[in-house]
Protein backbone atom coordinates (compact mmCIF):
# COMPACT_ATOMS: atom_id res chain seq x y z
CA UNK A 1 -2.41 -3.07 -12.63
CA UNK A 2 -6.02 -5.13 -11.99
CA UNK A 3 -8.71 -3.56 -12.78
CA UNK A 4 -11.92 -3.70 -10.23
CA UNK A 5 -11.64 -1.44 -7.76
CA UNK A 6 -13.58 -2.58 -4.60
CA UNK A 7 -12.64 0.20 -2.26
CA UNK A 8 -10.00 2.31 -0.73
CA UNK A 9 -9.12 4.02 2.94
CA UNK A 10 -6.58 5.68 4.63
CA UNK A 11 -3.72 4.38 6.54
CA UNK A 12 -1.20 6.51 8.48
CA UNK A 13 2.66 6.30 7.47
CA UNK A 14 3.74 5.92 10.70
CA UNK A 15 1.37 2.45 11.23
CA UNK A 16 2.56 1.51 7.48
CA UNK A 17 6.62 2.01 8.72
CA UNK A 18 5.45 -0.24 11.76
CA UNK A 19 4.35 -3.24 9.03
CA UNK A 20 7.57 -2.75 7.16
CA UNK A 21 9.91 -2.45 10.17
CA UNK A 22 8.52 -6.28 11.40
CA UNK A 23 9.60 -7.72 7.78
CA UNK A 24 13.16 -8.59 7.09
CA UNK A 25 14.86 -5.58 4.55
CA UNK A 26 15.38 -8.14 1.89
CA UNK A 27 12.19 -9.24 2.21
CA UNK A 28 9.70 -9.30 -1.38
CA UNK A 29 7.10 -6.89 -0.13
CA UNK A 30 5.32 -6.10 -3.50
CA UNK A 31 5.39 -4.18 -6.59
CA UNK A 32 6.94 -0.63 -7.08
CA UNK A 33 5.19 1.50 -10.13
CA UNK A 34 6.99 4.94 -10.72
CA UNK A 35 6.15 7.17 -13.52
CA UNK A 36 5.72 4.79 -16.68
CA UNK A 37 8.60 2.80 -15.82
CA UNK A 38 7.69 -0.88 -15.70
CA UNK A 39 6.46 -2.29 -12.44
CA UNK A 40 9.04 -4.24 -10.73
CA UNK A 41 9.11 -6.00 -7.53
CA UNK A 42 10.40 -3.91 -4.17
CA UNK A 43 12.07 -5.35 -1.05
CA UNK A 44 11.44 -4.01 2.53
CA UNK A 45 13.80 -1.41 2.38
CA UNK A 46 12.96 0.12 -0.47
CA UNK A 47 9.16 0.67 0.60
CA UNK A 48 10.52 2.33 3.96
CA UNK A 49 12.28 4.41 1.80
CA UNK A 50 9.02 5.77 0.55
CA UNK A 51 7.31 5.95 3.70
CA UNK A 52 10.93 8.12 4.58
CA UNK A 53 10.56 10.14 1.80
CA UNK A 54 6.43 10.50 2.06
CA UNK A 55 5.69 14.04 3.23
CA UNK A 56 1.97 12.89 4.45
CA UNK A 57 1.18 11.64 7.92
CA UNK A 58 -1.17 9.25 6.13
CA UNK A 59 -1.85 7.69 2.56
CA UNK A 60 -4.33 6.55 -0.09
CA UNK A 61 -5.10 2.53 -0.39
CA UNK A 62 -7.20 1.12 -3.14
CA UNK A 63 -8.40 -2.20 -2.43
CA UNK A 64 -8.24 -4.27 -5.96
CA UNK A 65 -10.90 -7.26 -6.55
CA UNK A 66 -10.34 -7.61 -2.36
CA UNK A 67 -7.08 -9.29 -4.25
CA UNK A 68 -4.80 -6.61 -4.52
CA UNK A 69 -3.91 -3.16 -2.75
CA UNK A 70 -2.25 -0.04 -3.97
CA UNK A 71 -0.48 2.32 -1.47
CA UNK A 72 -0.07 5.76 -3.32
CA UNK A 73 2.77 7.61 -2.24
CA UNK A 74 2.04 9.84 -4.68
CA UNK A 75 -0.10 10.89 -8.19
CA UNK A 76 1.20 14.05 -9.38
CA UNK A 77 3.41 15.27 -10.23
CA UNK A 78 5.63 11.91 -10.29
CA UNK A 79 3.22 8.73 -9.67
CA UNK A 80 4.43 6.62 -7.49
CA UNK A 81 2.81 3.26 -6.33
CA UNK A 82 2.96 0.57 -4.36
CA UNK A 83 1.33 -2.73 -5.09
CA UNK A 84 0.42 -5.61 -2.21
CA UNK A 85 -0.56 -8.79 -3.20
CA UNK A 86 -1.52 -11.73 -1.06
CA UNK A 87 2.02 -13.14 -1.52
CA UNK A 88 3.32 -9.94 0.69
CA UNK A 89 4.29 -10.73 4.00
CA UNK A 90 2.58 -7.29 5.31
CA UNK A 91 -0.64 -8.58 2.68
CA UNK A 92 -2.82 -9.75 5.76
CA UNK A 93 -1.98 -6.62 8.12
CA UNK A 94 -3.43 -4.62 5.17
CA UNK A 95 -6.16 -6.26 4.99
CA UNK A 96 -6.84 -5.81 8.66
CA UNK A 97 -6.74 -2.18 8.45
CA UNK A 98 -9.42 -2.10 5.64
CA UNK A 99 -11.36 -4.22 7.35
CA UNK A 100 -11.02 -2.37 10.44
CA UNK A 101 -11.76 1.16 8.53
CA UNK A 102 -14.82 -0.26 6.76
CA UNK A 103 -16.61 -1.28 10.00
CA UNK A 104 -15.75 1.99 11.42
CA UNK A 105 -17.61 3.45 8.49
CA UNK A 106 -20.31 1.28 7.41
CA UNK A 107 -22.13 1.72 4.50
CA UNK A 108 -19.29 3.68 2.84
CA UNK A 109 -16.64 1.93 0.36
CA UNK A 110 -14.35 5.08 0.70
């Protein structure tokens, strides 16, 4: 995982399962990390899988070195994360939405 957090917000499933339903299901989306299990990459179908499965209306993002995001599904008992890099078709949507939540909130990286 990289190491420099630069900020996190919210995001609701239901706008997430929008992003995912626009990408192909084959589609590379990003990175899946479950439990200790090595990260490995995750198609389309797989993430709205998660979002399926995800008994939150909305989730966690940490924004990495403004490189990187992780979506977490979940951190206890079973981690479960999602990784977005700028190679991810949905990368630039994600983006928008922090971008978005930060002006709604200046002054506050969280």
């Amino acid at each position: 995982m990289p190491n420099g957090w630069s900020g996190a917000f919210a995001i609701k499933t239901a706008d997430l399962k929008e992003l995912v339903e626009a990408v192909s299901d084959t589609a590379v989306i990003g990175k899946v990390a479950v439990q200790l299990l090595p990260i490995r990459e995750a198609n389309a179908e797989e993430l709205a899988r998660f979002i399926e499965e995800c008994p939150h209306d909305r989730v966690e993002v940490e924004e990495q070195d403004h490189k990187f995001y992780i979506i977490h599904f979940s951190n206890e008992p079973k981690i479960l994360w999602f990784v977005i890099g700028p190679e991810s078709p949905i990368f630039q949507e994600i983006r928008q939405r922090r971008v978005q939540w930060a002006s709604e909130r200046p002054g506050r990286k969280r």
